[in-house]
N, C-alpha and C. Protein backbone atom coordinates (compact mmCIF):
# COMPACT_ATOMS: atom_id res chain seq x y z
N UNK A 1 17.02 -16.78 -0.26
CA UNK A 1 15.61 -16.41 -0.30
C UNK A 1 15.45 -14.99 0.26
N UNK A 2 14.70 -14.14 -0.82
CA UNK A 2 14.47 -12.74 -0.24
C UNK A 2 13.84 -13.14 1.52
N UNK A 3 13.78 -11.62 1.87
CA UNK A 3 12.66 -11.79 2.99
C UNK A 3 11.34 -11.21 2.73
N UNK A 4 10.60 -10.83 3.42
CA UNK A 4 9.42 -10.28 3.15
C UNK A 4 9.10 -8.99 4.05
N UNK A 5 8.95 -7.78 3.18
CA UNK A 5 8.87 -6.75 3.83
C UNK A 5 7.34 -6.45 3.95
N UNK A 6 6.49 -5.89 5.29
CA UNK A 6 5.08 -5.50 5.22
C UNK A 6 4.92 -3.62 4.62
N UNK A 7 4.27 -3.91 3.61
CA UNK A 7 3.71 -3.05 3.53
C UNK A 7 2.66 -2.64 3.93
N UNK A 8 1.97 -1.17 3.60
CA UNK A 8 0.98 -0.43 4.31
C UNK A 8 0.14 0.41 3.28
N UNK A 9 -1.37 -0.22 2.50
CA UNK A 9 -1.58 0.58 1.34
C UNK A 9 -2.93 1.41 2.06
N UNK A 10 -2.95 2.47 1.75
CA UNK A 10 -4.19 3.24 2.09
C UNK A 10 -4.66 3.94 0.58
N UNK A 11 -5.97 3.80 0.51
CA UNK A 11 -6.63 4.37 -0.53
C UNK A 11 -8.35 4.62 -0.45
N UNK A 12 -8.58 4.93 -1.11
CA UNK A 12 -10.05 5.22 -1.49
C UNK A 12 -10.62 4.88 -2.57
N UNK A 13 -11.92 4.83 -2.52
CA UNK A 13 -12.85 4.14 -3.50
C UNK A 13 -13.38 4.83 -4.39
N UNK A 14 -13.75 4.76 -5.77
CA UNK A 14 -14.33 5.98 -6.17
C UNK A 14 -15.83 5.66 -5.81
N UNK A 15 -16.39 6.81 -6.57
CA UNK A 15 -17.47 6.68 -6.67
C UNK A 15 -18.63 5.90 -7.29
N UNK A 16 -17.93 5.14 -8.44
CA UNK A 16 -18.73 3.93 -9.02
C UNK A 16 -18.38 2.59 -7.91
N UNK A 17 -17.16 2.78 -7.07
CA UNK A 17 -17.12 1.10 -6.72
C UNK A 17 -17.64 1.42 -5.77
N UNK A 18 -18.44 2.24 -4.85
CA UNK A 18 -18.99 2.37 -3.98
C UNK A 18 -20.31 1.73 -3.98
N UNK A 19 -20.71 2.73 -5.37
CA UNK A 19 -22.21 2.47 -5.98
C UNK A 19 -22.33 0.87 -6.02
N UNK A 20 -21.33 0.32 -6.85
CA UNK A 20 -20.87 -0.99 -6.92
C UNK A 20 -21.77 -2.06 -6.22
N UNK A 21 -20.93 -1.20 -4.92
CA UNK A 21 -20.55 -2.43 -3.32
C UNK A 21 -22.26 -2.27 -2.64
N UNK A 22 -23.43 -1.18 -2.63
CA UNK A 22 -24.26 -0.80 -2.26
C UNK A 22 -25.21 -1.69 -3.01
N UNK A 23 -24.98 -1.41 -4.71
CA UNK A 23 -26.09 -2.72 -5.36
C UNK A 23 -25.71 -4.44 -5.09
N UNK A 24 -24.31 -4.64 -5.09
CA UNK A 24 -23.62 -5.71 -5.24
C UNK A 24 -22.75 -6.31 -4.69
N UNK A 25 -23.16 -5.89 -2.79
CA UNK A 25 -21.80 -5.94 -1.95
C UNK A 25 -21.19 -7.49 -2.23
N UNK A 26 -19.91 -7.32 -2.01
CA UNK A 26 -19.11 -8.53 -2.23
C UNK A 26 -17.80 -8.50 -1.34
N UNK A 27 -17.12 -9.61 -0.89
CA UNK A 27 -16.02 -9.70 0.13
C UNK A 27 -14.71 -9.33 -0.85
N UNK A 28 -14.32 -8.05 -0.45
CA UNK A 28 -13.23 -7.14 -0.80
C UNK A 28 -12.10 -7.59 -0.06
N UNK A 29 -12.17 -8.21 0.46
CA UNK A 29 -10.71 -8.91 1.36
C UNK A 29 -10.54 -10.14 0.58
N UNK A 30 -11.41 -11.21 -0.32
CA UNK A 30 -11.31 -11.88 -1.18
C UNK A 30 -10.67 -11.95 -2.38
N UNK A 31 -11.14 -10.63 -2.39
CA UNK A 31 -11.20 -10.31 -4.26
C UNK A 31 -9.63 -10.00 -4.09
N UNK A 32 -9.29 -8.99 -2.39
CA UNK A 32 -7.73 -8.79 -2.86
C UNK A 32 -6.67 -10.17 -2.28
N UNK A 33 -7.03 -10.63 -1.48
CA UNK A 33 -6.28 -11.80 -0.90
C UNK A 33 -6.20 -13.06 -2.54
N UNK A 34 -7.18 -12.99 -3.40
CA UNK A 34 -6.75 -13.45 -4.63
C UNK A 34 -5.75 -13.02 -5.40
N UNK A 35 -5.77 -11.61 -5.53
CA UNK A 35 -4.87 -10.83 -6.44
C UNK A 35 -3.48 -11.04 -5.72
N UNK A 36 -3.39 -10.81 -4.45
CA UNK A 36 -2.25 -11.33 -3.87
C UNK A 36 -1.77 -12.40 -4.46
N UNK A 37 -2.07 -13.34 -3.92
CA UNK A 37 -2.02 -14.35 -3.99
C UNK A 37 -1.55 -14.81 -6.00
N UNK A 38 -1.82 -14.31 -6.64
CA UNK A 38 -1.86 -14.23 -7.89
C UNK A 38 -0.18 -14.25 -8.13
N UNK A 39 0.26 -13.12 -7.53
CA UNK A 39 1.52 -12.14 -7.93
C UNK A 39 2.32 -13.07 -6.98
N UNK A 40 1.98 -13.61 -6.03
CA UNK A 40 3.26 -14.52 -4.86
C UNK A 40 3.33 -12.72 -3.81
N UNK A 41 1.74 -12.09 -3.05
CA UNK A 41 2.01 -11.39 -2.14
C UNK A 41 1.36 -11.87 -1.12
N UNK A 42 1.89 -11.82 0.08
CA UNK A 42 1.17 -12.69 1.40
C UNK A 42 0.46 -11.42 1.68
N UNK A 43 -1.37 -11.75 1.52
CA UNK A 43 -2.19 -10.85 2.27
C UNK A 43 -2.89 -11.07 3.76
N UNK A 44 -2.33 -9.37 4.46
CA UNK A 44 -2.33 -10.17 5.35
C UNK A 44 -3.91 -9.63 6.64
N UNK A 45 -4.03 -8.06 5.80
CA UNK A 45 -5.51 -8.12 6.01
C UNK A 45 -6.17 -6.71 5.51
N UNK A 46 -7.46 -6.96 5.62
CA UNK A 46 -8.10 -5.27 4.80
C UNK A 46 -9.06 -4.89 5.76
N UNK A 47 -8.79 -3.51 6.37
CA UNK A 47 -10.05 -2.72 7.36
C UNK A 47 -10.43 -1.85 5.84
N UNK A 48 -12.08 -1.51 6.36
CA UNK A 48 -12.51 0.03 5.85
C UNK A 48 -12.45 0.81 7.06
N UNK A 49 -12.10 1.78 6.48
CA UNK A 49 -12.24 2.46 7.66
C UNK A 49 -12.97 3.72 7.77
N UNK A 50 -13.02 4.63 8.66
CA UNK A 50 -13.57 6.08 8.85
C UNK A 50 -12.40 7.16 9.10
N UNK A 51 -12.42 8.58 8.43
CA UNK A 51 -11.07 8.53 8.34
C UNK A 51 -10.95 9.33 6.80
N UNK A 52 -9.69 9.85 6.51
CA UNK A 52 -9.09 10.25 5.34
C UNK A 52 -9.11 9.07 4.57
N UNK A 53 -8.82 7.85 5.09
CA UNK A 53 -9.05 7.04 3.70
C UNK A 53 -10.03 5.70 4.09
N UNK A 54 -10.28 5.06 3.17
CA UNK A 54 -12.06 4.40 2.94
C UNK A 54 -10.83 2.97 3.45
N UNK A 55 -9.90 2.22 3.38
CA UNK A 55 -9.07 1.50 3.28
C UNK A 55 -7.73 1.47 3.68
N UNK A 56 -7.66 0.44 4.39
CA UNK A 56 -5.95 -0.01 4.96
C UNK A 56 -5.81 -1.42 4.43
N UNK A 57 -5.15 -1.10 3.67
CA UNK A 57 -4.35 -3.56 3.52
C UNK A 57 -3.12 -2.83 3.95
N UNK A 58 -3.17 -4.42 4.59
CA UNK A 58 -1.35 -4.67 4.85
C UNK A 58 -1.09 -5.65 4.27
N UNK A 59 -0.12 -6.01 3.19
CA UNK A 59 0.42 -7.07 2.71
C UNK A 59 2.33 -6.97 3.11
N UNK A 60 2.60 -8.18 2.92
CA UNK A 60 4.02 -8.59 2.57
C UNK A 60 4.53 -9.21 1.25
N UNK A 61 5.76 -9.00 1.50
CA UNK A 61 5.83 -8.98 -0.24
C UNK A 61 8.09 -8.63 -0.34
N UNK A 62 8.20 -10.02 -1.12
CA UNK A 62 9.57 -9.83 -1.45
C UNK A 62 10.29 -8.64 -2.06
N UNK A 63 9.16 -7.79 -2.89
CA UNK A 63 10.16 -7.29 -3.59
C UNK A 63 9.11 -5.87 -4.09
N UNK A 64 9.65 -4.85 -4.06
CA UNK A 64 8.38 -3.85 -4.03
C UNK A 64 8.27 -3.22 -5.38
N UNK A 65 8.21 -4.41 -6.25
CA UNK A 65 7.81 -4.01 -7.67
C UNK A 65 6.23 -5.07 -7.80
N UNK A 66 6.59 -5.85 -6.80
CA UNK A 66 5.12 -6.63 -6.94
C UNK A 66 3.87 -5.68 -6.02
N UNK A 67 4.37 -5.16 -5.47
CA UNK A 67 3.56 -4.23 -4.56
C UNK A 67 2.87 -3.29 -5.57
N UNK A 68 4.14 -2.55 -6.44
CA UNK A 68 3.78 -1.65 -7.09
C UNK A 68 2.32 -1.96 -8.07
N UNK A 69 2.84 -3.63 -8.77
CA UNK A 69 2.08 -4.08 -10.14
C UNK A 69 0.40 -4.51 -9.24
N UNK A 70 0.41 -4.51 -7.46
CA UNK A 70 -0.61 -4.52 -7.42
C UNK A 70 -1.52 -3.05 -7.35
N UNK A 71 -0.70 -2.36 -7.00
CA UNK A 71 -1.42 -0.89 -6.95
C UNK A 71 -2.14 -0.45 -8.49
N UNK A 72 -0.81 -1.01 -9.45
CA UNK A 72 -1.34 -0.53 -10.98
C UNK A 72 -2.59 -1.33 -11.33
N UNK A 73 -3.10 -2.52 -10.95
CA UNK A 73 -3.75 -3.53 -11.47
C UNK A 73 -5.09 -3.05 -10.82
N UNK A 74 -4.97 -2.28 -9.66
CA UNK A 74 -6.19 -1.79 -8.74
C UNK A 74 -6.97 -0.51 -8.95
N UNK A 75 -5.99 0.49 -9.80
CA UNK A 75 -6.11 1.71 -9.97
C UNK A 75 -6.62 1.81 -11.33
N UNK A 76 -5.84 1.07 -12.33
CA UNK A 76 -6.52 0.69 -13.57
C UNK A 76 -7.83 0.00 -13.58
N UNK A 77 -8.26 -0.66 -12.37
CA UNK A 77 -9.98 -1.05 -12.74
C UNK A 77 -10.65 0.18 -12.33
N UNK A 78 -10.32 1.13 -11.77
CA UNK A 78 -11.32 2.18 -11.60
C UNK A 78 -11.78 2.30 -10.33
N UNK A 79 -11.58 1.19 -9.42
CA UNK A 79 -12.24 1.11 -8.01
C UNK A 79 -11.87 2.12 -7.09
N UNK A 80 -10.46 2.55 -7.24
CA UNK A 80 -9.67 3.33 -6.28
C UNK A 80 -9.21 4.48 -6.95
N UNK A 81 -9.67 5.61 -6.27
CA UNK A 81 -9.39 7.17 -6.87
C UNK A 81 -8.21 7.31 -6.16
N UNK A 82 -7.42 6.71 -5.27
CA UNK A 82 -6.49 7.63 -5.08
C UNK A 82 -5.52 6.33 -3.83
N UNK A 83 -4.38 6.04 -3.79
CA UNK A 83 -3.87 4.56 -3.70
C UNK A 83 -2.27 4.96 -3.18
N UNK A 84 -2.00 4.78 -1.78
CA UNK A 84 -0.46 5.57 -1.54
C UNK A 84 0.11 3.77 -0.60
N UNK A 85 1.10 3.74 -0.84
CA UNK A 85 2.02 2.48 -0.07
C UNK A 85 2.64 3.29 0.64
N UNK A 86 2.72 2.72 1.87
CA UNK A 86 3.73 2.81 2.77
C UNK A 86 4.46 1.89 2.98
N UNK A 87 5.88 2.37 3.28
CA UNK A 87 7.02 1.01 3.57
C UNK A 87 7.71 1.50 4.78
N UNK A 88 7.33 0.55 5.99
CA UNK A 88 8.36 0.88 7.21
C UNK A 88 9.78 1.07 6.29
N UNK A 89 10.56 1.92 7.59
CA UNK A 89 11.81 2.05 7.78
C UNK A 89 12.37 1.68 9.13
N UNK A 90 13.84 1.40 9.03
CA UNK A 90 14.81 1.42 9.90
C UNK A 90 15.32 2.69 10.51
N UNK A 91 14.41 3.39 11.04
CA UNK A 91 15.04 4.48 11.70
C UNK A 91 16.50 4.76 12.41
N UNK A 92 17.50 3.54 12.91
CA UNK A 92 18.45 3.51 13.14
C UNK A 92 19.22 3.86 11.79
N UNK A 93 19.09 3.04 10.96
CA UNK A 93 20.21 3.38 9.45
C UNK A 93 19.67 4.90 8.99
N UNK A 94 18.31 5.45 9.24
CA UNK A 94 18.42 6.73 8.86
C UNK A 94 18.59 7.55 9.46
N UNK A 95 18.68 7.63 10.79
CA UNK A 95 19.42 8.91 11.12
C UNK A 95 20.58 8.55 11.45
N UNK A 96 21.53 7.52 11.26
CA UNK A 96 23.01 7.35 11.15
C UNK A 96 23.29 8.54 9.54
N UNK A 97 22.16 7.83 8.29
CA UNK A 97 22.32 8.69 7.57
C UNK A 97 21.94 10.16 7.43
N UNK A 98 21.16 10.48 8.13
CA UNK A 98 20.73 11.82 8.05
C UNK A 98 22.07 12.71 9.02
N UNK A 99 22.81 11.97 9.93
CA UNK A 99 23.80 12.85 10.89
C UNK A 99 24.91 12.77 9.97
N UNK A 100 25.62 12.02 9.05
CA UNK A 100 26.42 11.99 8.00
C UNK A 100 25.96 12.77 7.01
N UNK A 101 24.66 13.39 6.15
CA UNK A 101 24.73 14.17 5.51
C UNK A 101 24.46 15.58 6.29
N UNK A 102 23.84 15.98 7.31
CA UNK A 102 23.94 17.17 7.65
C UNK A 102 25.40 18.12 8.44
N UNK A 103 26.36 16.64 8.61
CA UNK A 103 27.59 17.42 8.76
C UNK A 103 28.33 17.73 7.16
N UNK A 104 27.36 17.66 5.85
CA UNK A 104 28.18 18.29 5.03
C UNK A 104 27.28 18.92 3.90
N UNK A 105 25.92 19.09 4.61
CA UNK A 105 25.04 20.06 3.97
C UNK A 105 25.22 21.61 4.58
N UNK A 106 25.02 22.81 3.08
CA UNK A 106 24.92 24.01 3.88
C UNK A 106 23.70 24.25 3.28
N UNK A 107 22.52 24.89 4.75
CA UNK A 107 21.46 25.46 3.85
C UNK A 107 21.71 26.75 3.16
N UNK A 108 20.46 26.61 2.79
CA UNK A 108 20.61 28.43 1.62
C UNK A 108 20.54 29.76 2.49
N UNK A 109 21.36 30.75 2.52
CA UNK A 109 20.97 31.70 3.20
C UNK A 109 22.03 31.88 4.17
């Protein structure tokens, strides 16, 4: 059994789903904890926030092509102008790797 890695999506709303939410507010932690839920992603919660972006979910999720097909499924309704994932890292395995490639990188110059 995979495990489940948390992701970190930040985005923004456009300007119609705003308009939207003002004539027609509705529970946006619903609508996505369904879509989750749809694909097999454990949602695990949604702030708005104040800030560079209108939105934080954090979900988990086996495999980060389901992550992806939720970003496409979100961006294609129009709600979200602009939609970035974040995926922790293991900072130990990368700078093991980053000290293995800079003993055999030369910069330019």
């Amino acid at each position: 059994m995979a495990t489940n890695t948390r992701y970190f999506i930040l985005a923004n709303y456009t300007q119609k789903a705003i308009a939207g939410m003002v004539q027609a507010p509705s529970d946006r932690a619903a609508a996505v904890r369904k879509m989750c839920k749809a694909v097999g992603v454990k949602f695990v919660s949604l702030d708005l926030c104040r800030g560079a972006f209108d939105i934080v979910v954090v979900i988990e999720a086996d495999s980060f092509d389901k992550v992806l097909g939720v970003k496409m499924a979100v961006v294609a309704s129009g709600a979200i102008s602009e939609l970035h994932i974040l995926e922790p890292i293991d900072p130990s395995a990368a700078l093991e790797h980053a000290g293995t490639a800079a003993k055999s990188y030369a910069p330019a110059g």
